[in-house]
Protein backbone atom coordinates (compact mmCIF):
# COMPACT_ATOMS: atom_id res chain seq x y z
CA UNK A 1 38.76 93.95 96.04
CA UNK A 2 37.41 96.03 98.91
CA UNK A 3 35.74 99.61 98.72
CA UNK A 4 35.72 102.13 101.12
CA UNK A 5 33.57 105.85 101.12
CA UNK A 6 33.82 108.32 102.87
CA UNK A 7 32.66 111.83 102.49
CA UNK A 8 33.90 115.18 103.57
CA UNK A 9 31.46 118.18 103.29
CA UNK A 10 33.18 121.39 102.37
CA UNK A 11 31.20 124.67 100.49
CA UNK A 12 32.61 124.77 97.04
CA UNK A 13 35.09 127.48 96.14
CA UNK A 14 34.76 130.40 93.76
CA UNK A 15 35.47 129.70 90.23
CA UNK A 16 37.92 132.37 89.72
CA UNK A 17 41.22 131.21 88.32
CA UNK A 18 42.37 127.65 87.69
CA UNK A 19 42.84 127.09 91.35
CA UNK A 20 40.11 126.83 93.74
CA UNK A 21 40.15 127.64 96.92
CA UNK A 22 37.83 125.65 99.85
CA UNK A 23 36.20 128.00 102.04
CA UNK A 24 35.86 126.78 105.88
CA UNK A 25 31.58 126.52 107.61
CA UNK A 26 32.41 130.65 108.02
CA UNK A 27 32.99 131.42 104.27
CA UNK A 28 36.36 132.31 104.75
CA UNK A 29 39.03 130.89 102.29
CA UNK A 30 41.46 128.22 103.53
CA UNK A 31 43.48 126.18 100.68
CA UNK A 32 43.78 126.04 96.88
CA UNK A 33 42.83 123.11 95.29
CA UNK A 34 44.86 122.21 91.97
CA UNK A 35 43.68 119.30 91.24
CA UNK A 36 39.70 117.96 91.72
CA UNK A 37 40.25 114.62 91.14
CA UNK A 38 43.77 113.46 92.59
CA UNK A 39 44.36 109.63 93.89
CA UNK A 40 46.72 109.19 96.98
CA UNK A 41 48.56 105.14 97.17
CA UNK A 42 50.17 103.70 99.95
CA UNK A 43 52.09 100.77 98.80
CA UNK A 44 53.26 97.63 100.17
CA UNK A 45 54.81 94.45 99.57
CA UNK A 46 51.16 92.25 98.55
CA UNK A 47 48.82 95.09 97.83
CA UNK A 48 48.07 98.54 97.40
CA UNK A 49 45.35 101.22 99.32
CA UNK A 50 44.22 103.49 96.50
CA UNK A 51 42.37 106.35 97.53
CA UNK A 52 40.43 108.46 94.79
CA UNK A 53 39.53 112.17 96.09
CA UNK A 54 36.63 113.28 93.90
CA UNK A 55 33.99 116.34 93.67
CA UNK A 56 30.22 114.79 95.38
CA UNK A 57 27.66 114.67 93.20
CA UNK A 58 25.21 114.95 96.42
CA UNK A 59 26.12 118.56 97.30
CA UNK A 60 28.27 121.49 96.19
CA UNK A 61 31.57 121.63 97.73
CA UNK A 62 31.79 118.20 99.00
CA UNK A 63 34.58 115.97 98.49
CA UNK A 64 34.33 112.27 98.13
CA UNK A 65 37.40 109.41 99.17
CA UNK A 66 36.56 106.62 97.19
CA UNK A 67 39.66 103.64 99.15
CA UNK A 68 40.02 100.52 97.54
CA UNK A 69 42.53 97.96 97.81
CA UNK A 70 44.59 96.61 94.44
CA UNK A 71 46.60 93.50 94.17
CA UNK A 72 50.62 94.10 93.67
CA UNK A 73 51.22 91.66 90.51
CA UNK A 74 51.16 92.86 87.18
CA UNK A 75 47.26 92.06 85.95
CA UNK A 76 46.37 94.20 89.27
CA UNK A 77 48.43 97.26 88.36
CA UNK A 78 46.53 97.27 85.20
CA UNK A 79 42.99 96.64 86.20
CA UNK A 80 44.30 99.86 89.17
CA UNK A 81 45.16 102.17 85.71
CA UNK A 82 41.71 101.38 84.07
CA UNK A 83 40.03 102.11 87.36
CA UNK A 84 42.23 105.71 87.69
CA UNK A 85 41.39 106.43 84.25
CA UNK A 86 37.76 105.95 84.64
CA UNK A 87 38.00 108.38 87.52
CA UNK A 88 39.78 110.92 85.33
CA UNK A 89 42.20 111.25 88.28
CA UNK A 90 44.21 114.42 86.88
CA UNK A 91 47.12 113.04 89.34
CA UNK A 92 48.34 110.31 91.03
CA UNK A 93 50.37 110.59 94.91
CA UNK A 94 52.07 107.74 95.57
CA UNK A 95 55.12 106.17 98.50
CA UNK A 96 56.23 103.00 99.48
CA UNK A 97 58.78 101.18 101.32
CA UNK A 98 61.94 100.21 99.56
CA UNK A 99 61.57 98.98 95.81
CA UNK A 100 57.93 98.28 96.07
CA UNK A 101 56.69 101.32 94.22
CA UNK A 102 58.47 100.70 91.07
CA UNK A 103 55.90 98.26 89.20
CA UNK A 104 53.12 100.63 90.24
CA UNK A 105 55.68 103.49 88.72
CA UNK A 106 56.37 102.06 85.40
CA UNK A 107 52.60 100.56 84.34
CA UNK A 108 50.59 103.56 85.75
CA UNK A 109 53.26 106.35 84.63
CA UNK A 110 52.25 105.46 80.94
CA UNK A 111 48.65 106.88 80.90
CA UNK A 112 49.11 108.71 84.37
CA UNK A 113 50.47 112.19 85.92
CA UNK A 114 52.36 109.91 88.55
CA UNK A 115 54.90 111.48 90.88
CA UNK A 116 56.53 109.06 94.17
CA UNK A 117 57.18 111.24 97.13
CA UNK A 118 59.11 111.24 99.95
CA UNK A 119 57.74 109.44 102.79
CA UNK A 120 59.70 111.66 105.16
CA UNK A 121 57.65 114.52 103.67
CA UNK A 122 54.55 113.25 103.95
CA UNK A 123 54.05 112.21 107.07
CA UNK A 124 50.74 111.82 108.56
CA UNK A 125 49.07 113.36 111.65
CA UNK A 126 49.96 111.23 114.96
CA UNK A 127 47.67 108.81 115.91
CA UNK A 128 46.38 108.49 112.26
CA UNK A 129 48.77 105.67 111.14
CA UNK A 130 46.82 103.42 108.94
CA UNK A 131 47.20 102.59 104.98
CA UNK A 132 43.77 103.32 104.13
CA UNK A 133 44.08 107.12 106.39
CA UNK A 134 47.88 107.19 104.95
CA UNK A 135 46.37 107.04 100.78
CA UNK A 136 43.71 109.44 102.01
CA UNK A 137 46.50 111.68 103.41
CA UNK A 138 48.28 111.60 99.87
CA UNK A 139 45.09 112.10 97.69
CA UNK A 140 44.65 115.43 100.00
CA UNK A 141 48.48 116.42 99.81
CA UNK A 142 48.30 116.00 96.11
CA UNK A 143 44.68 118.04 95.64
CA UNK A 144 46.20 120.95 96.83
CA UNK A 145 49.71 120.84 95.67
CA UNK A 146 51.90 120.42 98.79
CA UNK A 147 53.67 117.02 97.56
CA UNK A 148 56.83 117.03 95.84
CA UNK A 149 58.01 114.79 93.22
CA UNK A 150 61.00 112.49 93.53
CA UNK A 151 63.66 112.21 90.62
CA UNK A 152 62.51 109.08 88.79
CA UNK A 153 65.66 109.05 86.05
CA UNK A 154 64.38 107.90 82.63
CA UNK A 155 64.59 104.23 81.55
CA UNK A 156 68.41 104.50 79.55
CA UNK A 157 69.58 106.21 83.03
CA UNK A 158 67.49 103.59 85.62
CA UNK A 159 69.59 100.38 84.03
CA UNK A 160 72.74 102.18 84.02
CA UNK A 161 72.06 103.23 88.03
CA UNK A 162 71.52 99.17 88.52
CA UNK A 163 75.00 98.03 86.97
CA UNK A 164 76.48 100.81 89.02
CA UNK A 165 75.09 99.72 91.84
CA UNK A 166 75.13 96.14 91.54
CA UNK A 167 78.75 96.65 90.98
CA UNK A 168 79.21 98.77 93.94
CA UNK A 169 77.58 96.45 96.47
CA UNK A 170 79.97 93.80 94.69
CA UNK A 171 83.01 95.55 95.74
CA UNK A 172 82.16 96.06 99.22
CA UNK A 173 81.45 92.48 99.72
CA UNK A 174 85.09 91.79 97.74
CA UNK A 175 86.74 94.08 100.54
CA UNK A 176 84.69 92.04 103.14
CA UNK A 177 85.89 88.93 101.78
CA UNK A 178 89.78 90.55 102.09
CA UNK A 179 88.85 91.55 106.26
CA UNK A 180 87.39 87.99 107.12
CA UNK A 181 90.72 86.66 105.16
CA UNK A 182 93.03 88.86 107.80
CA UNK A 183 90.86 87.57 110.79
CA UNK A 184 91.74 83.77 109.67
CA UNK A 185 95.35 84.88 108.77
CA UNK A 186 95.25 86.18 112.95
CA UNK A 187 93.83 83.45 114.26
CA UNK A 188 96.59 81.31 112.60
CA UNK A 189 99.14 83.52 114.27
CA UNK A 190 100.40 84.93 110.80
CA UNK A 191 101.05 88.38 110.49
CA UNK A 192 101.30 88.80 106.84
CA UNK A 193 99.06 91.91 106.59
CA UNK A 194 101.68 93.83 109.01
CA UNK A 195 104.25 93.59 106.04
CA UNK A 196 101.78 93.18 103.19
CA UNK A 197 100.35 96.44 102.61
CA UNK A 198 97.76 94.59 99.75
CA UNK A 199 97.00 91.24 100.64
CA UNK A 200 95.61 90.52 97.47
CA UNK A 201 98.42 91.86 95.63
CA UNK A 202 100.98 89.71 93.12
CA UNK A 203 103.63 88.15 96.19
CA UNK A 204 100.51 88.05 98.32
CA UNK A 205 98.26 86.19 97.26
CA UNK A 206 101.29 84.00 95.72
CA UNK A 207 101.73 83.03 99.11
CA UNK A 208 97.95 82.30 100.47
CA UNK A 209 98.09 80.36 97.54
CA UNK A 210 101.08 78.31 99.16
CA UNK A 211 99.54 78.26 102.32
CA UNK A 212 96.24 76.63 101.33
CA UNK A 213 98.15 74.22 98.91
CA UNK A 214 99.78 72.79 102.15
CA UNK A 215 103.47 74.59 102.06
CA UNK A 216 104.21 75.85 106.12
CA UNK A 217 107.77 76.31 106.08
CA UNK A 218 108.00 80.39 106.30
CA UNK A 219 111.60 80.85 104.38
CA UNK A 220 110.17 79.45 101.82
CA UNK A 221 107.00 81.40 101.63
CA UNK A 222 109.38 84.57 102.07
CA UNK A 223 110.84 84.00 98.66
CA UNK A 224 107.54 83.82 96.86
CA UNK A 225 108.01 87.76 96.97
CA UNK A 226 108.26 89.41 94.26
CA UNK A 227 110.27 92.90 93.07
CA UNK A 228 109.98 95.14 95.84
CA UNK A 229 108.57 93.11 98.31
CA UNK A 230 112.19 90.83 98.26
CA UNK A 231 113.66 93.60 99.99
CA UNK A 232 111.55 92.86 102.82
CA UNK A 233 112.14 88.36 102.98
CA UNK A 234 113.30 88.69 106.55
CA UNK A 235 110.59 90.48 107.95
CA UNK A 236 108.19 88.30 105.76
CA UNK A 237 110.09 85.04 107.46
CA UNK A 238 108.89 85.92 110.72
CA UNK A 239 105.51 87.44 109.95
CA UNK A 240 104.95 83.80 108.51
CA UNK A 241 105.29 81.95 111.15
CA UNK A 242 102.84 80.54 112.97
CA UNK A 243 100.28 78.04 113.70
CA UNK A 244 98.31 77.31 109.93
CA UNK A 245 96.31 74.24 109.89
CA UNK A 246 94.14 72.35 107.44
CA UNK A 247 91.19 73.84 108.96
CA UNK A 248 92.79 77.52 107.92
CA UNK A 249 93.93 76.12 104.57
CA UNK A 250 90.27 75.41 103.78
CA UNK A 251 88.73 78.35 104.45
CA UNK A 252 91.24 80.46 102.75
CA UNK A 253 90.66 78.38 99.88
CA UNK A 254 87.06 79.26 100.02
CA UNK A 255 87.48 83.34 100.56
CA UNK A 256 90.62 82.73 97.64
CA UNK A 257 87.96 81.26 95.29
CA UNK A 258 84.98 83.96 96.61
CA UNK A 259 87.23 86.55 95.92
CA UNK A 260 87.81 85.67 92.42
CA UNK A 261 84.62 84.89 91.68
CA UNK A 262 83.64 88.53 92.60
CA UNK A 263 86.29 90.08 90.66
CA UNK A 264 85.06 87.90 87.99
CA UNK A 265 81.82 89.79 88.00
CA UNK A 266 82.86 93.25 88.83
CA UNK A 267 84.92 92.88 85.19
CA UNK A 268 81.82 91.58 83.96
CA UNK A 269 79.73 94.36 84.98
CA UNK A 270 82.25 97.31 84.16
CA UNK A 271 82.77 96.03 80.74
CA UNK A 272 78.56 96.58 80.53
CA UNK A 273 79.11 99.69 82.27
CA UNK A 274 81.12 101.19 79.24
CA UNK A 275 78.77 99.44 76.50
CA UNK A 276 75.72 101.72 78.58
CA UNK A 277 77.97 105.09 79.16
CA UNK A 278 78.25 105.58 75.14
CA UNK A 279 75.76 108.71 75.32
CA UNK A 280 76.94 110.00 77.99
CA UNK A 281 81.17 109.98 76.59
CA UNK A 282 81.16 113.41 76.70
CA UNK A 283 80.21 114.21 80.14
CA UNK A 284 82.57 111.10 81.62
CA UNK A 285 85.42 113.49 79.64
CA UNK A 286 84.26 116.49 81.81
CA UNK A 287 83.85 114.72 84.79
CA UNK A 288 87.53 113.33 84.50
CA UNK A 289 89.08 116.76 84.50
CA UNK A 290 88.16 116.97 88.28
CA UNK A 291 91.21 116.24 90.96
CA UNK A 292 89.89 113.12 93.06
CA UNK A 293 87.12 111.87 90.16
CA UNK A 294 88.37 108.89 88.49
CA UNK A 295 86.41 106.65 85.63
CA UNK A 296 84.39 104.59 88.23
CA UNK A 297 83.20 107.75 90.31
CA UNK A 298 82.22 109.50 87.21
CA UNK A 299 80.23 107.08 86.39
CA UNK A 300 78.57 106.41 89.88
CA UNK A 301 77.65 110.54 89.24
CA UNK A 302 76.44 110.50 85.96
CA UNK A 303 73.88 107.67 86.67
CA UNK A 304 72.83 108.87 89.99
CA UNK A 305 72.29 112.57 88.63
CA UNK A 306 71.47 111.35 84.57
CA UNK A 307 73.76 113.27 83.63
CA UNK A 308 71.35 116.34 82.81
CA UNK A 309 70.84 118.75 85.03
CA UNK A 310 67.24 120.21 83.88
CA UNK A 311 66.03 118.55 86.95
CA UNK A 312 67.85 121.08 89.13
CA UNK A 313 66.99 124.27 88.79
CA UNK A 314 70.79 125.26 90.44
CA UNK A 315 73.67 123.95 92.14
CA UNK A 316 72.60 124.40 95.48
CA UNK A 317 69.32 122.58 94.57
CA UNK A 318 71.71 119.37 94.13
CA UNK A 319 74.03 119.25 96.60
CA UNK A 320 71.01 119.31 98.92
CA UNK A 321 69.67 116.43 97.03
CA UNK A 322 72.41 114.59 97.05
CA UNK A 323 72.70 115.43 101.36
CA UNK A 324 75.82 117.65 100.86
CA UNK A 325 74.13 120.56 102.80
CA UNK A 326 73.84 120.83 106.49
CA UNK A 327 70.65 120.60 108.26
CA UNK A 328 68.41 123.11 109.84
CA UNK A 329 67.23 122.43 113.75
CA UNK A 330 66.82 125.37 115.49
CA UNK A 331 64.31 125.77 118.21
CA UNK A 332 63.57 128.39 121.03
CA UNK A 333 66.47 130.66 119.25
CA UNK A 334 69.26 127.82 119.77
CA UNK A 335 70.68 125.51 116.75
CA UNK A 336 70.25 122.40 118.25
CA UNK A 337 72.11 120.00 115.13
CA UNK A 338 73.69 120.74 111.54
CA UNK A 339 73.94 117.31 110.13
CA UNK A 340 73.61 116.45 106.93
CA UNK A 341 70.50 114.81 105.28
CA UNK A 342 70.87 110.79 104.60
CA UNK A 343 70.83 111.79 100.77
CA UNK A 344 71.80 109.43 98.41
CA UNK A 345 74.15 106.61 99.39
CA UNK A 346 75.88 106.01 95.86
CA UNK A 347 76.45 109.37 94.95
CA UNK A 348 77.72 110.15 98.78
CA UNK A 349 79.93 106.94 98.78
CA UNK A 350 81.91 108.26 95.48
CA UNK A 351 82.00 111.75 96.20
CA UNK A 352 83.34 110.93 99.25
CA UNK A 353 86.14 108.74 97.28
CA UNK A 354 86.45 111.69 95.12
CA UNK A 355 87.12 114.46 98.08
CA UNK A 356 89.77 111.39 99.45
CA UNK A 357 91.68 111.71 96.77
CA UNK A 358 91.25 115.84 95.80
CA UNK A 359 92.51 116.67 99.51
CA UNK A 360 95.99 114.65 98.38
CA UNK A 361 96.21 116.24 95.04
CA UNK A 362 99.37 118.61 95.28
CA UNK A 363 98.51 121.81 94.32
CA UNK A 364 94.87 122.03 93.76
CA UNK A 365 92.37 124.30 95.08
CA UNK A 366 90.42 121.51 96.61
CA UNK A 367 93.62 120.46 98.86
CA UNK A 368 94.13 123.89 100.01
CA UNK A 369 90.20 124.31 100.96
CA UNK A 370 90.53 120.82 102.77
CA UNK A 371 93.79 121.83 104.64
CA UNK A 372 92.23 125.39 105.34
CA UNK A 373 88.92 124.06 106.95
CA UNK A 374 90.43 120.68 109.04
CA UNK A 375 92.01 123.08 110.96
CA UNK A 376 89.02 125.01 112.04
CA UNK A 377 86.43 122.16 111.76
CA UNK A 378 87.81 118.79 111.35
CA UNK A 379 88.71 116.26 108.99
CA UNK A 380 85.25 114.83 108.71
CA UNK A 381 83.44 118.12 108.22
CA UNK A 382 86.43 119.80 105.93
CA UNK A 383 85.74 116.48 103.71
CA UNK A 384 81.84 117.43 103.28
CA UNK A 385 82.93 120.71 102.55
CA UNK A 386 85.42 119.21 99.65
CA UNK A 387 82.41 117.13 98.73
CA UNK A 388 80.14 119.64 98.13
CA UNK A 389 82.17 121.89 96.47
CA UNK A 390 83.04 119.02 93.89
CA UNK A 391 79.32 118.47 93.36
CA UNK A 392 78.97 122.32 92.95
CA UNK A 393 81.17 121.89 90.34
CA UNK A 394 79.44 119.24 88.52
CA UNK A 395 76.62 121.03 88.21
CA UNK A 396 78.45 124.04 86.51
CA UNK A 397 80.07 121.67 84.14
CA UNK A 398 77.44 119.38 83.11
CA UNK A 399 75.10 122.58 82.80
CA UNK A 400 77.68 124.41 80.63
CA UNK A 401 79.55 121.63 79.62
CA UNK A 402 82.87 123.47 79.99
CA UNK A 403 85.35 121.23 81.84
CA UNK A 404 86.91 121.82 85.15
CA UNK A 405 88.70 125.60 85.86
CA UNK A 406 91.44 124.56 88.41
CA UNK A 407 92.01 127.76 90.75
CA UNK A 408 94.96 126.14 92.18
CA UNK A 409 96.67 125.73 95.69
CA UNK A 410 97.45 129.41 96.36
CA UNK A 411 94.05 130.85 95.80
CA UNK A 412 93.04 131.70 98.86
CA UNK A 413 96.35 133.35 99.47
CA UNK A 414 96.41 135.24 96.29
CA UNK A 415 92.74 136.19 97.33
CA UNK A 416 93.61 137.88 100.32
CA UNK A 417 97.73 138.72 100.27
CA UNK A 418 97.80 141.02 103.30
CA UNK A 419 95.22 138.52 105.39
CA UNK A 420 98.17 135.80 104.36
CA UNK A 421 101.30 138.14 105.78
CA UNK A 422 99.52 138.93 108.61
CA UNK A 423 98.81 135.25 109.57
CA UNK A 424 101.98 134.15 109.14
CA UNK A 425 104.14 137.24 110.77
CA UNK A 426 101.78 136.18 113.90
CA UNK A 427 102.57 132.42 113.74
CA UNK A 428 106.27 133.47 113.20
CA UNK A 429 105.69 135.71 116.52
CA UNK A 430 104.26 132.99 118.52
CA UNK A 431 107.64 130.83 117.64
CA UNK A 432 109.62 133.46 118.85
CA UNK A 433 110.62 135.52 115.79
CA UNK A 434 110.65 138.97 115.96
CA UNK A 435 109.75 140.17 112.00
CA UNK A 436 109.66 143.16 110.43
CA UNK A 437 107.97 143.75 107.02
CA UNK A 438 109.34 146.78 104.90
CA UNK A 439 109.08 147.95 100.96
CA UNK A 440 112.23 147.17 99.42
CA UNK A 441 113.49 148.23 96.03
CA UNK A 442 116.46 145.87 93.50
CA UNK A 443 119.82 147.03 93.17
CA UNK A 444 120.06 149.66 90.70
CA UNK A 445 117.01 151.14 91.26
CA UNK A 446 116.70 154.98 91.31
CA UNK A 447 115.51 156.07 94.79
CA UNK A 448 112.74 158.62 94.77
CA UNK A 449 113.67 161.75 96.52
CA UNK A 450 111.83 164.47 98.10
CA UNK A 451 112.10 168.39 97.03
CA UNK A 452 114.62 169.18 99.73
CA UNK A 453 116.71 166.77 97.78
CA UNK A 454 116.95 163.81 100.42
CA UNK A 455 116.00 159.95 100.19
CA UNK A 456 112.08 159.42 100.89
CA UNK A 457 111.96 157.01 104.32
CA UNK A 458 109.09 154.82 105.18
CA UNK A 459 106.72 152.71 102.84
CA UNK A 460 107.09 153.39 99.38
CA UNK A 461 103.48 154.55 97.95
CA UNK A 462 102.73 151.66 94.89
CA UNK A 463 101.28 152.88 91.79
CA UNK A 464 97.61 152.53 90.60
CA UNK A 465 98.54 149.41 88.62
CA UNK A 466 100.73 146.54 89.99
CA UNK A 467 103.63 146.13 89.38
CA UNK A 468 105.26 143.07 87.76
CA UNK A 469 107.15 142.37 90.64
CA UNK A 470 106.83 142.71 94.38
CA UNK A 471 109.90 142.89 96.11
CA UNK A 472 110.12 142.32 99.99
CA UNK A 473 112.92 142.45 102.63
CA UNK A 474 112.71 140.19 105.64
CA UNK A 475 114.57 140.87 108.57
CA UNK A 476 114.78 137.90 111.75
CA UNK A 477 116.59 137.49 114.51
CA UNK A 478 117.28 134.19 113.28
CA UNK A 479 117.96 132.50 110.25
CA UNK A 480 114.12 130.92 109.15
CA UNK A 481 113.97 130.31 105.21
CA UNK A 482 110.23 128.10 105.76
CA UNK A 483 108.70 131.15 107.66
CA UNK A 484 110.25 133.55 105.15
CA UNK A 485 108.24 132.11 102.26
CA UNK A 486 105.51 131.58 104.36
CA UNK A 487 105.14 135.71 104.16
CA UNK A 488 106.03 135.99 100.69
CA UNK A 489 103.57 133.78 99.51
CA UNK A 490 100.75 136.26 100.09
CA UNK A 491 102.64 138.59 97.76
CA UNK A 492 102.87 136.40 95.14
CA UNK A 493 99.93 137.51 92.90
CA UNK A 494 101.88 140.05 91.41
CA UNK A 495 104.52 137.29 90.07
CA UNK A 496 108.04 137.08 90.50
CA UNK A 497 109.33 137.54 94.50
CA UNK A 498 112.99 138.47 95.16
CA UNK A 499 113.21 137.51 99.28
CA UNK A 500 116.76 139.05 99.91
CA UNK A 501 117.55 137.65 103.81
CA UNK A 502 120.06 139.19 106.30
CA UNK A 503 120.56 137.81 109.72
């Protein structure tokens, strides 16, 4: 163990309040300082730069940084807590790279104000880059109150994020087993995955299985299909053939065998998955009511967030955490970059499943805010946008625990009706439709007249309240029942819509 002083000389602050405040050589006030005795720790793989900022005992308003260096193992961590708590170190900075910090977490966390920060945050000054000035950086960050804590999720909440995890790393490396499987299958000349939408599936893998037991003559591969696939024999005949030889039968028996190995554990792990989501059955049932968010992204979200959402004071506090926001670059008066934050890689890999399958729901507002942004923005960034409003949602739901309020497909139509007709009279102009939009009353209906006894002309004046029904007449130079409905839709807030149509 090595120990390192060294001693800053400030004047002490006033004694007003709980927060002091260090005056600069003029008297003149500069920072609060929250806490007096604060430790900063810069972690890494074999050891550990502690840094203990403390009031001198030599002089008034002095500061000392006490830096000494800890072992990593376990016996170290402790003999690091008793020498914090002998400091009476009121709080405790710490970063590290990776999964390094988490021993140093859990031990010290027990008897300790410990909060892990950001390294990005923290950064030091250039040219400063050391561990010992990087802990003295933290213990000063920390003293006055400018670090900000990391979500550490509670034990129950911590092993539930590893199975997820563990299980979601498994499946990627299952789907790269499938891709270096079709690479083998083309370098053999067999085309199976042109035909084969799931090479994995029932007639699939019924024929790999033929293929590495030695069988090479293609009709009768063909006929391992099964149900609908049969309707497809002569295709799968000539995808078939081609040049298979014991060196491609053996290593397809080696990604077969990988492959079921992994599914092996991914079973293993969701069935431990359920066993750990018992406390948290009634948020997977909220989180299921959401178009896109099936059982395995609900519970990617409920360990990645804990389910609780104390530790976000609002919903646009987590969908920046989670990198669902864009980003803020603007110098000299120009934005120079938007993008999104890294955030976290889980919950942005299922949400991102989620917004997949929301943006093909029929008739949901999330499909209808996808389809209304890809136009303007893009795919990618319409997605982000289906993202975060899914995550906006969780929020509300797991705060209130209500479940999810489906606004459906027409909402931003019904929102704006005349915004809606207006769009689509111009579309129907650009096609070469001349329209004309008028207020039309059913058969049967008494016409309002005017005192000199004639028929009122010109746009009938509605009533304060809406009516039940909003009737419309359409007239086109040519017959267009699409573009017609297109127009009626933005009237349909008021419910039923007769759409009489004359040539």
């Amino acid at each position: 163990m090595s120990t390192r002083v060294r001693f800053s000389v400030l004047p002490w602050p006033s004694r007003n309040g709980t927060a002091k405040r260090e005056p600069d050589r003029n008297g003149v006030a500069t920072m609060d300082v929250l806490h007096e005795r604060c430790a900063g720790i810069d972690i890494s793989k074999r050891d550990a730069k502690v840094c203990v900022r403390t009031p001198s005992p030599r002089r008034k308003g002095t500061f000392t940084n006490q830096t000494t260096t800890f072992g990593a193992t376990t016996n170290a961590i402790l003999d690091l807590r008793e020498h914090l708590l002998d400091a009476g170190a009121t709080l405790v900075v710490m970063e590290a790279t990776g999964d390094y910090w988490k021993p140093f977490y859990y031990l010290l966390a027990e008897e300790l104000n410990v909060i892990l920060v950001n390294a990005r945050q923290v950064k030091n000054l250039p040219g400063r880059k050391t561990d010992v000035s990087d802990a003295a950086w933290l213990a000063q960050l920390g003293s006055h109150g400018l670090v900000r804590a990391s979500f550490v999720p509670p034990p129950p909440v911590r092993e539930l994020r590893d199975l997820t995890r563990a299980r979601t790393q498994l499946t990627r490396e299952r789907a790269q087993v499938v891709q270096r499987l079709e690479k083998l299958l083309e370098d053999a000349g067999i085309k199976l995955s042109a035909v084969v939408s799931d090479l994995m599936g029932v007639s699939g893998r019924a024929m790999l299985e033929a293929l590495s037991a030695g069988e090479r003559d293609p009709h009768v591969l063909a006929e391992l299909a099964k149900r609908r696939m049969r309707s497809k024999i002569p295709e799968l005949g000539q995808a078939l053939t081609g040049r298979f030889r014991k060196h491609h039968a053996f290593l397809t028996r080696i990604y077969l065998d990988q492959y079921d190995q992994l599914s092996g554990s991914i079973n293993l792990l969701t069935a431990r998955i359920e066993e750990a989501m018992a406390p948290f059955r009634r948020a997977l049932e909220l989180l299921d009511t959401i178009p896109g968010v099936n059982q395995a992204v609900a519970e990617v979200i409920v360990a990645e967030t804990g389910a609780g959402m104390a530790r976000f004071p609002s919903a646009r506090h987590l969908a920046s955490w989670a990198g669902l926001c864009p980003g803020h670059h603007e110098s000299a008066g120009r934005v120079k970059s938007t993008r999104v934050r890294p955030g976290n890689p889980y919950l942005k890999g299922a949400l991102g499943m989620a917004a997949f399958g929301a943006a093909r729901t029929k008739g949901s507002y999330l499909q209808a805010r996808y389809k209304r942004l890809t136009a303007r923005r893009g795919p990618m960034k319409a997605l982000i946008a289906v993202e975060h409003s899914i995550i906006t949602a969780v929020w509300h739901m797991l705060s209130d625990g209500v479940p999810y309020h489906e606004l459906g497909g027409s909402y931003f139509t019904q929102r704006d009706p005349e915004r809606a007709a207006r769009r689509a009279v111009s579309r129907l102009n650009e096609l070469g439709y001349r329209v004309t939009l008028a207020p039309w009353r059913p058969p049967g209906e008494q016409t309002e007249r005017n005192p000199a006894g004639k028929a009122t002309t010109g746009p009938t004046v509605l009533p304060e309240t809406p009516p039940t029904c909003s009737y419309l007449r359409v007239r086109v130079s040519q017959w267009c029942m699409e573009a017609a409905q297109m127009i009626c839709a933005g009237h349909g807030s008021w419910g039923r819509t007769y759409i009489p149509l004359r040539r």
